[in-house]
C-alpha atoms as a PDB file:
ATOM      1  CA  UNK A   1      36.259  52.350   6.233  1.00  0.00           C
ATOM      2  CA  UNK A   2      33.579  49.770   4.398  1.00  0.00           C
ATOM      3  CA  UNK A   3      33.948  46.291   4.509  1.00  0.00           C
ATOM      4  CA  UNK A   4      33.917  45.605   0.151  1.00  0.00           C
ATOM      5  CA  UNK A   5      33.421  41.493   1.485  1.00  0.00           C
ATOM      6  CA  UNK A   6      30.262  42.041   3.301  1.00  0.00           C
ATOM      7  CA  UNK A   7      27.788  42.765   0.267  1.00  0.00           C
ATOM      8  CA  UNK A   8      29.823  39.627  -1.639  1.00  0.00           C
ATOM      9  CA  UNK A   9      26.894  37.592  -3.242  1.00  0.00           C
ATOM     10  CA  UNK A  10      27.170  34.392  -1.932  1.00  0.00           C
ATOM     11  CA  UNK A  11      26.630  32.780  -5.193  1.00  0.00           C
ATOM     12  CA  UNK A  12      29.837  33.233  -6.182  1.00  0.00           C
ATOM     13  CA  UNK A  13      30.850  30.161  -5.034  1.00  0.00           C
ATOM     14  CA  UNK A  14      30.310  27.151  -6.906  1.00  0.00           C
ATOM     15  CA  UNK A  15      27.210  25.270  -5.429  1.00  0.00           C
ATOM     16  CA  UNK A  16      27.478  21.415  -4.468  1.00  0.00           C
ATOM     17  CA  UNK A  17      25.435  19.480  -6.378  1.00  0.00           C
ATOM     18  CA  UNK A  18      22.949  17.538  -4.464  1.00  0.00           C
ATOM     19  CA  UNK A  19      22.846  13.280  -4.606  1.00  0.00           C
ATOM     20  CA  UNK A  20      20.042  11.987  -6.273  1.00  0.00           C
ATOM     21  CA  UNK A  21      19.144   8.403  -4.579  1.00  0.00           C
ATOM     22  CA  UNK A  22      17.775   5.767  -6.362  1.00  0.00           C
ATOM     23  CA  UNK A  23      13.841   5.520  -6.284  1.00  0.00           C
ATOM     24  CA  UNK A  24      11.798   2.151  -5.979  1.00  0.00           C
ATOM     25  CA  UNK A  25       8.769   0.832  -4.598  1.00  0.00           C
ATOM     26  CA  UNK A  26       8.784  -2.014  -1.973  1.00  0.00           C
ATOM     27  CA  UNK A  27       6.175  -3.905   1.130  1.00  0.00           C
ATOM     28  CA  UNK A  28       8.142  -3.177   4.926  1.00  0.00           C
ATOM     29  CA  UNK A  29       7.637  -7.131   6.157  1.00  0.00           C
ATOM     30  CA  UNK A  30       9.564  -6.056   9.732  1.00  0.00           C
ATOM     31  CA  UNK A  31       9.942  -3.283  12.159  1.00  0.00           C
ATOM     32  CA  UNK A  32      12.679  -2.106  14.191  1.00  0.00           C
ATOM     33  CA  UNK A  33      13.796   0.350  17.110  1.00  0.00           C
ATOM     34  CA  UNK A  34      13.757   4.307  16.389  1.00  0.00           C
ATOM     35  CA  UNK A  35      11.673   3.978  13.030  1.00  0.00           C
ATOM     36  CA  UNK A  36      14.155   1.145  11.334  1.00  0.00           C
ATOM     37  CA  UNK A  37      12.386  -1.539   8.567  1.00  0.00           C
ATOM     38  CA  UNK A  38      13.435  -4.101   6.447  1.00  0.00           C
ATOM     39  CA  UNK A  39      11.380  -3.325   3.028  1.00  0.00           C
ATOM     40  CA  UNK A  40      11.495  -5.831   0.271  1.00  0.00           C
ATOM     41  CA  UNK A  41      11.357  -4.499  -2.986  1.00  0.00           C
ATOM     42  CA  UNK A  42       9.540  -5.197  -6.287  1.00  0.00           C
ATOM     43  CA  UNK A  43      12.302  -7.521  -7.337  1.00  0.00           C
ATOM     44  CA  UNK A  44      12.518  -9.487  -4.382  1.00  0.00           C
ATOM     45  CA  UNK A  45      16.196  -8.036  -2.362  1.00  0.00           C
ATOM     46  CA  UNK A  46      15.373  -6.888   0.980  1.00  0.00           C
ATOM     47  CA  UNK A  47      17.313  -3.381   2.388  1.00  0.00           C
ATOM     48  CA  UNK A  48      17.503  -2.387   5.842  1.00  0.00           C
ATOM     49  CA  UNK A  49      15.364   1.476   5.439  1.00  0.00           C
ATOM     50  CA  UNK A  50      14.803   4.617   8.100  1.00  0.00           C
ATOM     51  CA  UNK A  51      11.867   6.665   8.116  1.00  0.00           C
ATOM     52  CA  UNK A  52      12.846  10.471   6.379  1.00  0.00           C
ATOM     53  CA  UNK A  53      12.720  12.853   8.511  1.00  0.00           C
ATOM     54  CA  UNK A  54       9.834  15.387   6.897  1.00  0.00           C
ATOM     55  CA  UNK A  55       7.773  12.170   7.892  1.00  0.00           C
ATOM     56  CA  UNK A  56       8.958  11.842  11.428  1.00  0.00           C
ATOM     57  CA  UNK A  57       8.209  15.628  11.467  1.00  0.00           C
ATOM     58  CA  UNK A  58       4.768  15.301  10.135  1.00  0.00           C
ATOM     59  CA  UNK A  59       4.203  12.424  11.879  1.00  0.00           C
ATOM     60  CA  UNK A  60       3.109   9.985   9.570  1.00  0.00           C
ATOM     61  CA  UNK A  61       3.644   6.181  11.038  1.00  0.00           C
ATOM     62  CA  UNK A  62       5.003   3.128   8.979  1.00  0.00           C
ATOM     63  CA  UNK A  63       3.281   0.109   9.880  1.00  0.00           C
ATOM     64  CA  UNK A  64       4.052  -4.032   8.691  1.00  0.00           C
ATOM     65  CA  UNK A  65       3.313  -4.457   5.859  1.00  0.00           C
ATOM     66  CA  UNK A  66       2.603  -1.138   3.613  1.00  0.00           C
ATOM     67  CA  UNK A  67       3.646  -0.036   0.616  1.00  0.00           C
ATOM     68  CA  UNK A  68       6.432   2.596   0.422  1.00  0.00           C
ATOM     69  CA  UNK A  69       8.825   4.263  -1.865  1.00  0.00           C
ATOM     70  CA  UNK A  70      12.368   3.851  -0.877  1.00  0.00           C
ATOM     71  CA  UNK A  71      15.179   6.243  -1.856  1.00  0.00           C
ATOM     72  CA  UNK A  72      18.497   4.456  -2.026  1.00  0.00           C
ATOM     73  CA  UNK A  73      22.033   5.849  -1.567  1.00  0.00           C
ATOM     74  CA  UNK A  74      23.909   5.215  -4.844  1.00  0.00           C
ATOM     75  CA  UNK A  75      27.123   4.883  -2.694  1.00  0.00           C
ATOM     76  CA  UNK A  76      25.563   2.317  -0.120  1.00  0.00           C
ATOM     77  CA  UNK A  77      22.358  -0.054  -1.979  1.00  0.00           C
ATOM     78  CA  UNK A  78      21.930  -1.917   1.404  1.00  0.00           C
ATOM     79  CA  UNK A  79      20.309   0.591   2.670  1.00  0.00           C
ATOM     80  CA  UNK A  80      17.489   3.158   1.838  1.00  0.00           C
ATOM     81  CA  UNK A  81      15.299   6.025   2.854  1.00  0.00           C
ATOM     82  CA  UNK A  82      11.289   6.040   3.097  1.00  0.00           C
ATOM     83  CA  UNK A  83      10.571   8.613   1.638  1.00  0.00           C
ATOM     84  CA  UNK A  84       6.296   8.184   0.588  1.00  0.00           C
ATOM     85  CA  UNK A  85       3.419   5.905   2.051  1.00  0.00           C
ATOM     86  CA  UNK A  86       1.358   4.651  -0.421  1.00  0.00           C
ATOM     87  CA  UNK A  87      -2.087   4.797   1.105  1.00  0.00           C
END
């Protein structure tokens, strides 16, 4: 007897639509432990940011002061996610 559930397509389900952050520019003006900065943004509030993690992967290191694009959570805007080095 055949399992009729095992060939189910699996987009059946209804898909979870992914967060979109905020996105703004900002200057890191202090590092922290395990790839933590404070960036200050364009219009002057400062957020408490983590490196992503395709940059931790690829190894590309945030240093005081650069430029950066910051992805913030629309449910938390205290706090962000680097996600691009300006070079």
């Amino acid at each position: 007897m055949k399992n009729k559930n095992k060939n189910k397509n699996k987009t059946d389900r209804p898909q979870k639509q992914k967060e979109e952050g905020i996105i703004v520019d900002g200057t890191t003006i202090e590092a922290f432990p395990n790839a933590t900065f404070d960036v200050e943004l364009d219009n002057g509030s400062v957020l408490k940011c983590m490196v992503s993690g395709k940059m931790r992967k690829n190894k590309i290191f945030v240093i005081v002061p650069a430029r950066v694009q910051v992805r913030i959570s629309p449910y938390d805007l205290t706090r962000g996610t680097i996600i691009y080095l300006y070079k």
